[in-house]
PDB file of N, CA and C in Angstrom:
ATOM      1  N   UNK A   1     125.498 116.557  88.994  1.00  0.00           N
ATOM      2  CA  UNK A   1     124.049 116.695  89.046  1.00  0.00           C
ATOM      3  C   UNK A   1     123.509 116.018  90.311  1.00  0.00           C
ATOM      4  N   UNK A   2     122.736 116.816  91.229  1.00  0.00           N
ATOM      5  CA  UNK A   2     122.276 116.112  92.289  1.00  0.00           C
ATOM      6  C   UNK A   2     120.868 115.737  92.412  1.00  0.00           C
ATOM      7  N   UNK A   3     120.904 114.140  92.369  1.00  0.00           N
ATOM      8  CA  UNK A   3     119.291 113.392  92.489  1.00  0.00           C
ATOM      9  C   UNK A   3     118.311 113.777  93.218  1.00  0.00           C
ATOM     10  N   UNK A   4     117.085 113.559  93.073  1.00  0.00           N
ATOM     11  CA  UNK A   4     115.659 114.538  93.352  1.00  0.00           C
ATOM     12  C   UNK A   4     115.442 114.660  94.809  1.00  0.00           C
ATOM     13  N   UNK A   5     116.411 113.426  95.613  1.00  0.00           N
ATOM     14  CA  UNK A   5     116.233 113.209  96.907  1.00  0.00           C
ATOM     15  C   UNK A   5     117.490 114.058  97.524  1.00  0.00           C
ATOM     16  N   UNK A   6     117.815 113.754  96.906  1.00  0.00           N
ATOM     17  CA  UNK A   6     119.601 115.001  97.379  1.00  0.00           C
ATOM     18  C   UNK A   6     119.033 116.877  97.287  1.00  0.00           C
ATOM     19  N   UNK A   7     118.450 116.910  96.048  1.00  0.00           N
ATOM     20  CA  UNK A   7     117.589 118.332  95.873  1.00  0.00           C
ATOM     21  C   UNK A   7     116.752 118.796  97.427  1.00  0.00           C
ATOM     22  N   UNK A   8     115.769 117.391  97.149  1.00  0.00           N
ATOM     23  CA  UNK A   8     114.993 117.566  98.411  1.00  0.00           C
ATOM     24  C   UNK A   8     115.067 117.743  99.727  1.00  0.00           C
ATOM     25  N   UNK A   9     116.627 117.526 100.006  1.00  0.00           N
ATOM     26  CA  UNK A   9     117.046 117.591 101.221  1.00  0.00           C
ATOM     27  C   UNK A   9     117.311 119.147 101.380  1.00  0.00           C
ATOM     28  N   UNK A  10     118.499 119.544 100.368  1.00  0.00           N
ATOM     29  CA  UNK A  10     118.696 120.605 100.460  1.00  0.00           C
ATOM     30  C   UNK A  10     117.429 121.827 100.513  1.00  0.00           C
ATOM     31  N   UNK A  11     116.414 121.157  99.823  1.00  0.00           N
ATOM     32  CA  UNK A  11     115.192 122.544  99.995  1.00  0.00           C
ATOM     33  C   UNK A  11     115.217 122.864 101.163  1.00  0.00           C
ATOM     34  N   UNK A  12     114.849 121.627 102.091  1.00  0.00           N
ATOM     35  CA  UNK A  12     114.482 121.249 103.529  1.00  0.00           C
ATOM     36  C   UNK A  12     115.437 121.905 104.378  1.00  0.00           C
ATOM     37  N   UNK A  13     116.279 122.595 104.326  1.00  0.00           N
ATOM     38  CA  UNK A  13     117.231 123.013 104.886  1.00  0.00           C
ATOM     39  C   UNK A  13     117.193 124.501 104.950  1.00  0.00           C
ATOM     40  N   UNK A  14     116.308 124.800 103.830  1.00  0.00           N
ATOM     41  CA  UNK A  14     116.239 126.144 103.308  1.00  0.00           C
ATOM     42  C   UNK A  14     115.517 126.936 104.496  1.00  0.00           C
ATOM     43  N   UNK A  15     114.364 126.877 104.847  1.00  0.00           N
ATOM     44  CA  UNK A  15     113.642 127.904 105.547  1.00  0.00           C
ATOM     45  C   UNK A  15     112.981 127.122 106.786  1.00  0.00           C
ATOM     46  N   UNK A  16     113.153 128.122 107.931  1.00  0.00           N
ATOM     47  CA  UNK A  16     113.128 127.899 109.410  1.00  0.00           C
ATOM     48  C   UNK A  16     111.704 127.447 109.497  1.00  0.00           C
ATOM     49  N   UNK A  17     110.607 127.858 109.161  1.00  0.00           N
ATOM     50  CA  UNK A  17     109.708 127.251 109.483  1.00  0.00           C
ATOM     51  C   UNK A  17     109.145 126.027 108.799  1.00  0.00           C
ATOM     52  N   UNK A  18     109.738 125.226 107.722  1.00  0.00           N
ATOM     53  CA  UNK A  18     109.379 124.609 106.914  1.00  0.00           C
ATOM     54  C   UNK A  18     108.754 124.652 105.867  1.00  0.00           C
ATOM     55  N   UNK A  19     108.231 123.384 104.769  1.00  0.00           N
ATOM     56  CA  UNK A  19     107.575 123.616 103.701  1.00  0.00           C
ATOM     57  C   UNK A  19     106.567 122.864 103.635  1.00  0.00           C
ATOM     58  N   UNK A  20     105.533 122.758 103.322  1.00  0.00           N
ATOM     59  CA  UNK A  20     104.182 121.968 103.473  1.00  0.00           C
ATOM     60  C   UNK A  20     104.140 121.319 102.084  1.00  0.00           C
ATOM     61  N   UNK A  21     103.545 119.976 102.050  1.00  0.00           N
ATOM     62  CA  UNK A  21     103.732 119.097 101.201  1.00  0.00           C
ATOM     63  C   UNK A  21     103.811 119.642  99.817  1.00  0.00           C
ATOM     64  N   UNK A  22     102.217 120.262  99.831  1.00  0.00           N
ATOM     65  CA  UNK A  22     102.186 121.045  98.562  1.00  0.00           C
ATOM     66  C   UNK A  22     102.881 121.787  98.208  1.00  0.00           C
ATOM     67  N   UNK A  23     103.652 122.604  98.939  1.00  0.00           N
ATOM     68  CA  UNK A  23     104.884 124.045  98.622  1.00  0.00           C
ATOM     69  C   UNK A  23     106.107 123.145  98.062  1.00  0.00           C
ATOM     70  N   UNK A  24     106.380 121.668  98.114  1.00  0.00           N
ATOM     71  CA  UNK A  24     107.442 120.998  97.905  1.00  0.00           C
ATOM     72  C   UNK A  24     106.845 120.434  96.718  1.00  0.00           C
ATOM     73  N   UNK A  25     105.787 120.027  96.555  1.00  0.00           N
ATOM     74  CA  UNK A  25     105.248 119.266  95.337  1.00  0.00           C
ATOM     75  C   UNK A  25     105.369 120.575  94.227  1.00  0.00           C
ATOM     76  N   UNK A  26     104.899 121.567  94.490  1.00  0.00           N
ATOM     77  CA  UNK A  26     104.985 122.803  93.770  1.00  0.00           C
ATOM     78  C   UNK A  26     106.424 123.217  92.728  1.00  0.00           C
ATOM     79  N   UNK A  27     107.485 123.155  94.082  1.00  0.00           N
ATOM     80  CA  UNK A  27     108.648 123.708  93.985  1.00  0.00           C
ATOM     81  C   UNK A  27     109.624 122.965  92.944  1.00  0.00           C
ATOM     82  N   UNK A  28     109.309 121.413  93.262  1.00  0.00           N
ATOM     83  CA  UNK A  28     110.179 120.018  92.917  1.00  0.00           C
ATOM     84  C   UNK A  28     109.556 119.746  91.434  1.00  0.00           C
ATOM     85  N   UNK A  29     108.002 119.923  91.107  1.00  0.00           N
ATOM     86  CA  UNK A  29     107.431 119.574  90.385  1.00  0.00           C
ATOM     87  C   UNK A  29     107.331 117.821  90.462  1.00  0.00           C
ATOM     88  N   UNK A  30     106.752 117.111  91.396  1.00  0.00           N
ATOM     89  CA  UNK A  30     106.827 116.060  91.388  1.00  0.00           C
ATOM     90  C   UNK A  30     105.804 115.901  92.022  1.00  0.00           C
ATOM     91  N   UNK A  31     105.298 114.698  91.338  1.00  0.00           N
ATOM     92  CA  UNK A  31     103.875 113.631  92.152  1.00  0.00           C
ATOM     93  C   UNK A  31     103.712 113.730  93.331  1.00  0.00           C
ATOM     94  N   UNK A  32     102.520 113.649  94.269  1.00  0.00           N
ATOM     95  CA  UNK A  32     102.616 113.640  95.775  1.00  0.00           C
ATOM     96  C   UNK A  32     103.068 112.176  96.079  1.00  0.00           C
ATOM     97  N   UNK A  33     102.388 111.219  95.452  1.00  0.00           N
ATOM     98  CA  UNK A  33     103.272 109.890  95.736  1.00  0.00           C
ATOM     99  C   UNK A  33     104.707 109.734  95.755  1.00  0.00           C
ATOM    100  N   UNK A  34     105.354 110.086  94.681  1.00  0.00           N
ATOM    101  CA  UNK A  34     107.196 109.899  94.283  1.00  0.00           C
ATOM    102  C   UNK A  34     107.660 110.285  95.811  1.00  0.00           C
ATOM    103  N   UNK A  35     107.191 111.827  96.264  1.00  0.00           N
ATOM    104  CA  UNK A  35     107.247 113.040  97.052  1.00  0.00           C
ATOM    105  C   UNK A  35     107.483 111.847  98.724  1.00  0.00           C
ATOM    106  N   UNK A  36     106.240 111.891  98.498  1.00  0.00           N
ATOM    107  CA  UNK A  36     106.468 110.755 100.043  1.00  0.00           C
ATOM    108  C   UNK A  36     107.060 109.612 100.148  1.00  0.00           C
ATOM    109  N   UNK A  37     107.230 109.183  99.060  1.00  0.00           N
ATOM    110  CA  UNK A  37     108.276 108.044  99.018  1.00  0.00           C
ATOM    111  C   UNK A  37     109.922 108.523  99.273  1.00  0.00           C
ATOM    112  N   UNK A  38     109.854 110.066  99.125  1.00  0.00           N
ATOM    113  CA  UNK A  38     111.199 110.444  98.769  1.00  0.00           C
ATOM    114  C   UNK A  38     111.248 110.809 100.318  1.00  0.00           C
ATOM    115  N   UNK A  39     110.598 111.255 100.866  1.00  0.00           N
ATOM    116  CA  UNK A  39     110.240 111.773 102.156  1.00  0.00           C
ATOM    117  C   UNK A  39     110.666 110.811 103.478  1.00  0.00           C
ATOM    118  N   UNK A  40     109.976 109.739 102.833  1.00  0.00           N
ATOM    119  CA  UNK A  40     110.463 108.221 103.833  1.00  0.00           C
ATOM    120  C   UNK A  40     111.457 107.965 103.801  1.00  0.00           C
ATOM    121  N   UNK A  41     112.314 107.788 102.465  1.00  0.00           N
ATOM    122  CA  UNK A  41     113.473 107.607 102.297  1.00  0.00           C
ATOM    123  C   UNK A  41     114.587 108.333 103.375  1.00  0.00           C
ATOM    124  N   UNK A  42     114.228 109.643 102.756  1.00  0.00           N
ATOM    125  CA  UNK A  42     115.001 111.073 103.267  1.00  0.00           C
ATOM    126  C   UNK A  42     115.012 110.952 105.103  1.00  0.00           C
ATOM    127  N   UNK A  43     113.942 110.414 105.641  1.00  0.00           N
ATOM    128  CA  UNK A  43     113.927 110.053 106.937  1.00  0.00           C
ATOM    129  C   UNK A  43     114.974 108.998 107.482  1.00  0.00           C
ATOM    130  N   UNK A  44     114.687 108.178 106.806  1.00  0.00           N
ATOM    131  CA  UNK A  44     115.300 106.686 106.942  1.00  0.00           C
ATOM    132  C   UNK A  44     117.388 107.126 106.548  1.00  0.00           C
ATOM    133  N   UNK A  45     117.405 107.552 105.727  1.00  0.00           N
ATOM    134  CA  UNK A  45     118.735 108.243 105.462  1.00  0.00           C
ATOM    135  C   UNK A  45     119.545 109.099 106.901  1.00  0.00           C
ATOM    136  N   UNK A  46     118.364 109.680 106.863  1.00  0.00           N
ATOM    137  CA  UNK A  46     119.134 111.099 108.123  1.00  0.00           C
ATOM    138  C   UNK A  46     119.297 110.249 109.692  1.00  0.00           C
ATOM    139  N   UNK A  47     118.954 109.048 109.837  1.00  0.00           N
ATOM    140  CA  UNK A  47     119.021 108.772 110.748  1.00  0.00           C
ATOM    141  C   UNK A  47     120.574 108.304 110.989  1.00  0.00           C
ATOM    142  N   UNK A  48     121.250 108.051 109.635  1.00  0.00           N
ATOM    143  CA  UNK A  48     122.503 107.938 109.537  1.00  0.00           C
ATOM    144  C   UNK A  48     123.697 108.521 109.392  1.00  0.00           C
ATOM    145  N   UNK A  49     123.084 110.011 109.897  1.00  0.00           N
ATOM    146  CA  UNK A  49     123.739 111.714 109.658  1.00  0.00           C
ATOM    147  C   UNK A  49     123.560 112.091 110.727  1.00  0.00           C
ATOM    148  N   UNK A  50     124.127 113.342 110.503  1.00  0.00           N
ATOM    149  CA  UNK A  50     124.010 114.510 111.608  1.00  0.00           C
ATOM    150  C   UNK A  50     122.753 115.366 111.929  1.00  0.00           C
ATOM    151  N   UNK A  51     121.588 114.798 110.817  1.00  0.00           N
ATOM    152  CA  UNK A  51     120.728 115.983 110.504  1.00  0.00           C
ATOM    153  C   UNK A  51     119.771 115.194 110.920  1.00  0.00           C
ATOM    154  N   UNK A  52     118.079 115.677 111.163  1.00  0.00           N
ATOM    155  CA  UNK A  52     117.056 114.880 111.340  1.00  0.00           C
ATOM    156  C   UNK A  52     115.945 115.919 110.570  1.00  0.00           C
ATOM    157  N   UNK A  53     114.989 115.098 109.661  1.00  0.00           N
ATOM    158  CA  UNK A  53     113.774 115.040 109.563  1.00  0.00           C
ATOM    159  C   UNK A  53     112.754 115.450 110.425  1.00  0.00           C
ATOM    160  N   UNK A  54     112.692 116.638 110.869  1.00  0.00           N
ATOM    161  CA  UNK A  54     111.438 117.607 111.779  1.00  0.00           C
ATOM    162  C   UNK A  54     109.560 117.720 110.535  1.00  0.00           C
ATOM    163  N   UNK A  55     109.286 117.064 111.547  1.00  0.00           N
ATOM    164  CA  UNK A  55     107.579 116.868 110.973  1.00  0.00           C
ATOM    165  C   UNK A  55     106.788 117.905 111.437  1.00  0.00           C
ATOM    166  N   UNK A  56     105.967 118.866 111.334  1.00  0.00           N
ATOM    167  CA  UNK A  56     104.482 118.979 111.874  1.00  0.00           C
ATOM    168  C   UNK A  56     103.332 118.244 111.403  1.00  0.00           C
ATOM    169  N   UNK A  57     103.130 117.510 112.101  1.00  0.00           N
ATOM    170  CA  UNK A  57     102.363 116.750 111.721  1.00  0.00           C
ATOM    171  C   UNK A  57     100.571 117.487 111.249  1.00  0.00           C
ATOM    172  N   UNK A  58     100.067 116.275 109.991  1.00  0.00           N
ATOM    173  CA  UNK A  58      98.817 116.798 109.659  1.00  0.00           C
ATOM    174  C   UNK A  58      97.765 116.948 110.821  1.00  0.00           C
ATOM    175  N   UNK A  59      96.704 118.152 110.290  1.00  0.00           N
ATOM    176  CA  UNK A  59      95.424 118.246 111.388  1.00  0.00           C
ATOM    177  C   UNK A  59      94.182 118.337 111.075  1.00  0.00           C
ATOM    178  N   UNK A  60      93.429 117.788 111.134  1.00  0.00           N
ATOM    179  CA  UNK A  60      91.839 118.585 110.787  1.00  0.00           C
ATOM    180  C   UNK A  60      91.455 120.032 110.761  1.00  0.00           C
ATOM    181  N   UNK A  61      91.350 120.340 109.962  1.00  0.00           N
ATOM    182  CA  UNK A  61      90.845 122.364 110.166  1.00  0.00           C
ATOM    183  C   UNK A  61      89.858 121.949 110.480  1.00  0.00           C
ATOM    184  N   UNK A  62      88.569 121.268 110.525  1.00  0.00           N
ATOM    185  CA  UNK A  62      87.569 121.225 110.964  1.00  0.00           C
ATOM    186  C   UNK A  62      87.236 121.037 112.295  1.00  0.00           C
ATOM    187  N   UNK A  63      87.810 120.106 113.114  1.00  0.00           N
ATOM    188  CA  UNK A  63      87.585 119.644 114.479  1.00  0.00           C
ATOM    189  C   UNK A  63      89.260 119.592 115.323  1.00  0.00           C
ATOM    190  N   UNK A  64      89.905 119.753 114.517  1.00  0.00           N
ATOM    191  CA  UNK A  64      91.225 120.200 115.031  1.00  0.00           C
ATOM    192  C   UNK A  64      92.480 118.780 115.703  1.00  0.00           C
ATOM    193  N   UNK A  65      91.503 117.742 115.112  1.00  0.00           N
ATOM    194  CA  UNK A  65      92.010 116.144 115.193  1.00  0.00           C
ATOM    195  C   UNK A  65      93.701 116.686 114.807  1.00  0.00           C
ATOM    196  N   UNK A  66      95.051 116.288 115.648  1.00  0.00           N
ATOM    197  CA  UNK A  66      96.362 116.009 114.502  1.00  0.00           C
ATOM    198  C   UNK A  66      96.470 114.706 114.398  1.00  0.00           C
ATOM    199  N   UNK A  67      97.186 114.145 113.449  1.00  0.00           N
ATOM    200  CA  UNK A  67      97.494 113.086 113.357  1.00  0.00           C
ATOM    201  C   UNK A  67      99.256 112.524 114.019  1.00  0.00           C
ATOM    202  N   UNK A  68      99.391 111.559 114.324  1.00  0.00           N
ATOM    203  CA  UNK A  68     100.578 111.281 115.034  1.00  0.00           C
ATOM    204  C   UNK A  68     101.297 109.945 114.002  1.00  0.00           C
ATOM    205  N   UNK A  69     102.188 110.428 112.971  1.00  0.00           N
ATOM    206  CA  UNK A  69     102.505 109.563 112.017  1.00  0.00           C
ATOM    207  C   UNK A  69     103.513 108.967 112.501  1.00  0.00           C
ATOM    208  N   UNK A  70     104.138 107.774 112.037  1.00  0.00           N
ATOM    209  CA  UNK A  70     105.317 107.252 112.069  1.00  0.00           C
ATOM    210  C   UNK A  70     106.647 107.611 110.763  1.00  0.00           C
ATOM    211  N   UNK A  71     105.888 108.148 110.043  1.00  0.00           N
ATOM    212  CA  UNK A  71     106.615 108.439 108.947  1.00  0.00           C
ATOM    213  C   UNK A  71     105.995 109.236 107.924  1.00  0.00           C
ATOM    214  N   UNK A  72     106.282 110.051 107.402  1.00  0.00           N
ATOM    215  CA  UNK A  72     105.560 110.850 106.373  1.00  0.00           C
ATOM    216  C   UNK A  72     104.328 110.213 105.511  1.00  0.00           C
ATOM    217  N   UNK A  73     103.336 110.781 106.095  1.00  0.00           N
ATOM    218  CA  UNK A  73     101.937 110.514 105.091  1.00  0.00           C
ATOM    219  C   UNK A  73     101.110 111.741 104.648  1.00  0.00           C
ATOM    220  N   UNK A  74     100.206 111.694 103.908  1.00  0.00           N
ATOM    221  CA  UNK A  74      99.016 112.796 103.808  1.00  0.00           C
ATOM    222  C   UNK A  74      97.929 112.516 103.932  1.00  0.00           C
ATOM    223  N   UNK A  75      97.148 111.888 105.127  1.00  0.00           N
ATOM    224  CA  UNK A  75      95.525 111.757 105.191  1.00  0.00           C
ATOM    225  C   UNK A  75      94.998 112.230 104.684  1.00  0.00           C
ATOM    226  N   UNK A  76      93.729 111.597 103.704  1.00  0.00           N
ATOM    227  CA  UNK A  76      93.116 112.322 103.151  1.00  0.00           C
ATOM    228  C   UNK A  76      91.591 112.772 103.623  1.00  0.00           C
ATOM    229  N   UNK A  77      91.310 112.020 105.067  1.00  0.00           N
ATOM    230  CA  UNK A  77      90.020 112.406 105.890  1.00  0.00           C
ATOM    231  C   UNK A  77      90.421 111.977 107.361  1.00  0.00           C
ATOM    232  N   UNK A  78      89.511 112.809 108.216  1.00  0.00           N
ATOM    233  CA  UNK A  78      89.862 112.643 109.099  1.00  0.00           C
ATOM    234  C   UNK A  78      89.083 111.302 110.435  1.00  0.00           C
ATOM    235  N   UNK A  79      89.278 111.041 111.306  1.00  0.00           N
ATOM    236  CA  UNK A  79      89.070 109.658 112.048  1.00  0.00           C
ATOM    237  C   UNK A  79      87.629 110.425 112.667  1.00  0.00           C
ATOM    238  N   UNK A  80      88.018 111.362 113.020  1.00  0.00           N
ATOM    239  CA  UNK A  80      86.833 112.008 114.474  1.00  0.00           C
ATOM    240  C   UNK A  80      86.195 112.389 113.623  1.00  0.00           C
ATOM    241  N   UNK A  81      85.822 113.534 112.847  1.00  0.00           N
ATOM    242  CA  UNK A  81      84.924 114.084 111.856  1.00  0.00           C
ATOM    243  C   UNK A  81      84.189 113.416 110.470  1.00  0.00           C
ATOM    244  N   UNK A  82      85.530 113.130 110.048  1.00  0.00           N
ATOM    245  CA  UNK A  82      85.384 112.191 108.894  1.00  0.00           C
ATOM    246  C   UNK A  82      85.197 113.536 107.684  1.00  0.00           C
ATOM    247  N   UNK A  83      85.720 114.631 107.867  1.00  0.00           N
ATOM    248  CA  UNK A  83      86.000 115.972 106.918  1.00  0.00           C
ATOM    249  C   UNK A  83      87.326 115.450 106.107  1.00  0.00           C
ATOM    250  N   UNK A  84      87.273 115.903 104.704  1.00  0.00           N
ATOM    251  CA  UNK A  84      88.029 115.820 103.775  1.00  0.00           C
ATOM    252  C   UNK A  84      89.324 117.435 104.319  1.00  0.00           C
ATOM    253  N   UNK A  85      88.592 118.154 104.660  1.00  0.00           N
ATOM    254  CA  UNK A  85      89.755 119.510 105.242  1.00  0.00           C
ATOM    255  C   UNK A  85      90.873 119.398 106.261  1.00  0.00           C
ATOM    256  N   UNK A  86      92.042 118.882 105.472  1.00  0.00           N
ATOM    257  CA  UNK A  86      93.113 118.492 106.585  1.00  0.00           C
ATOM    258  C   UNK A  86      94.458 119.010 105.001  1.00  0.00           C
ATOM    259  N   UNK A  87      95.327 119.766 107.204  1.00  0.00           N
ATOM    260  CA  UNK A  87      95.974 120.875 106.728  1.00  0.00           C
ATOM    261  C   UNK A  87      97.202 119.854 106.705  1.00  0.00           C
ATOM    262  N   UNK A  88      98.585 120.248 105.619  1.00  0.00           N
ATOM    263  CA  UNK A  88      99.440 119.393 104.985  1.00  0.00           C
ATOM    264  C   UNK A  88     100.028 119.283 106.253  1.00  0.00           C
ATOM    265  N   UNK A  89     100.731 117.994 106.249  1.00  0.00           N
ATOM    266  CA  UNK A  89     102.013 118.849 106.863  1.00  0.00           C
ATOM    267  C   UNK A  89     103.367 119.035 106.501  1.00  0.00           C
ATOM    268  N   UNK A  90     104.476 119.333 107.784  1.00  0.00           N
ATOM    269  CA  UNK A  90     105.325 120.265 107.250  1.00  0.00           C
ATOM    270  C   UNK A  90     106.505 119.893 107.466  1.00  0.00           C
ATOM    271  N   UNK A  91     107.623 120.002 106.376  1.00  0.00           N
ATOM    272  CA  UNK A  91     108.878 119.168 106.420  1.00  0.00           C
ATOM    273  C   UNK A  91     110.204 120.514 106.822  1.00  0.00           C
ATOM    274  N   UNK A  92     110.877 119.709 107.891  1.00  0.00           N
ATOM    275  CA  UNK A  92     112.216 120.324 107.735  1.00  0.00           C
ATOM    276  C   UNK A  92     113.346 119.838 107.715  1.00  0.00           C
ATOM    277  N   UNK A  93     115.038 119.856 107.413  1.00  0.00           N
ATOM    278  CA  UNK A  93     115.801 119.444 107.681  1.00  0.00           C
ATOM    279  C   UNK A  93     116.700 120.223 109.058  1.00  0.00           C
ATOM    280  N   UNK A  94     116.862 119.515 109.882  1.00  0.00           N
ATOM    281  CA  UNK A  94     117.337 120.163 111.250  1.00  0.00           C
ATOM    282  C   UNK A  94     118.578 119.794 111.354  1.00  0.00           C
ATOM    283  N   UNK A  95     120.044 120.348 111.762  1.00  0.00           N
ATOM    284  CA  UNK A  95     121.300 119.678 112.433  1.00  0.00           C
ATOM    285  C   UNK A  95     120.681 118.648 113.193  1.00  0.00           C
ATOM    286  N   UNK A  96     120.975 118.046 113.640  1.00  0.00           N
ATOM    287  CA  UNK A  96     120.929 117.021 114.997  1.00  0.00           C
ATOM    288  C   UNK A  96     121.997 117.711 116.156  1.00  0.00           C
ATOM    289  N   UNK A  97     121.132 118.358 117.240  1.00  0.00           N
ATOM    290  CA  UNK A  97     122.324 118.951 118.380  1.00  0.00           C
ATOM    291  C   UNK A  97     122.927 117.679 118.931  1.00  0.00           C
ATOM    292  N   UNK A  98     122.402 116.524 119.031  1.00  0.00           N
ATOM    293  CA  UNK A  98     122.731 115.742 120.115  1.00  0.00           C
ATOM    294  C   UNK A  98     123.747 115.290 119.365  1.00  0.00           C
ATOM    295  N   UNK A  99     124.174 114.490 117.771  1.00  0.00           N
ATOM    296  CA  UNK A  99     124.844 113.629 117.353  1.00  0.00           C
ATOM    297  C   UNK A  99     126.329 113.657 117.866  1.00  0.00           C
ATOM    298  N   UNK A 100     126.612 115.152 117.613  1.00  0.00           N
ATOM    299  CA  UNK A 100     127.807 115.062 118.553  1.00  0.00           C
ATOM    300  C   UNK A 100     128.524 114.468 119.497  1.00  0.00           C
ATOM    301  N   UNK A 101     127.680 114.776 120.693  1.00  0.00           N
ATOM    302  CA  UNK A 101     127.633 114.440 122.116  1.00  0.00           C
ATOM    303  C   UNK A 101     127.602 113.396 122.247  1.00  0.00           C
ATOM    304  N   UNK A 102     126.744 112.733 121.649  1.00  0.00           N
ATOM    305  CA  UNK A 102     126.263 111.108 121.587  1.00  0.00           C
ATOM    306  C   UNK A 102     127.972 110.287 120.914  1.00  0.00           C
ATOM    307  N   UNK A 103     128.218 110.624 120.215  1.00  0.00           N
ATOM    308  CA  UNK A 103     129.731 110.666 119.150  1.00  0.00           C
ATOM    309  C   UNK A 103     130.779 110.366 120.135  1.00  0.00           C
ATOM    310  N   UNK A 104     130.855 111.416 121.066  1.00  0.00           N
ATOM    311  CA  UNK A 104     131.692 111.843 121.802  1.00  0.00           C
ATOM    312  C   UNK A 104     131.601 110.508 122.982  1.00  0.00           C
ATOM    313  N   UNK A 105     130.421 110.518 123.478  1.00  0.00           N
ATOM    314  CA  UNK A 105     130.462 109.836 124.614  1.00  0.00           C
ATOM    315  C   UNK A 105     130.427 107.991 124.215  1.00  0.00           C
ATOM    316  N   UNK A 106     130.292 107.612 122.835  1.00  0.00           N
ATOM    317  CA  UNK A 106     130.241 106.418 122.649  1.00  0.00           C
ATOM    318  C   UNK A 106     132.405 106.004 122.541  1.00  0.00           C
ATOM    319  N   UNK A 107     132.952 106.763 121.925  1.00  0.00           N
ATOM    320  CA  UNK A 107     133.995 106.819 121.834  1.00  0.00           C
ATOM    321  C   UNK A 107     135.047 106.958 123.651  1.00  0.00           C
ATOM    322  N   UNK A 108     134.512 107.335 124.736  1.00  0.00           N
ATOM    323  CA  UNK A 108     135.289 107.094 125.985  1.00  0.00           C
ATOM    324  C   UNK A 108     134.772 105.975 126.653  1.00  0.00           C
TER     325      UNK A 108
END
């Protein structure tokens, strides 16, 4: 049986353009809190793999503000406008092209 964060990875892997918070909260059936906690995690993990954590980060539909996170969040208003209308954002799981290379060249 594979744990909700092991699930979650594999979604993330699933489709090229990604999944937006809600399409994962949807899919997983899980809290948006658990969700981003699992999210941080899932970041913090892949840094120890081959794979990386690809963000689009959230934006204002209203004034078109993005936000520049350090780690998975969901604003719930925005800084410039101060509009509640801000679009999710969007998770993927990516190979890592470089890990290889990097692999390769720490080893000569």
């Amino acid at each position: 049986m594979m744990t909700r964060r092991g699930r979650l990875r594999e979604l993330l892997k699933t489709r090229d353009d990604g999944f937006s918070l809600k399409e994962i909260q949807d899919i997983m059936d899980v809290r948006r809190g658990a969700l981003l906690d699992d999210l941080r995690h899932l970041q913090l993990s892949l840094k120890h793999e081959e794979e990386t954590l690809l963000v689009a980060p959230p934006a204002c539909i209203e004034c078109g503000f993005t936000f520049h996170l350090k780690e998975p969040r969901a604003p719930g208003r925005c800084p410039s406008c101060k509009s509640e209308k801000i679009r999710d954002p969007v998770f993927k799981v990516e190979a890592d092209r470089a890990a290889p290379m990097a692999r390769r060249e720490a080893r000569a």
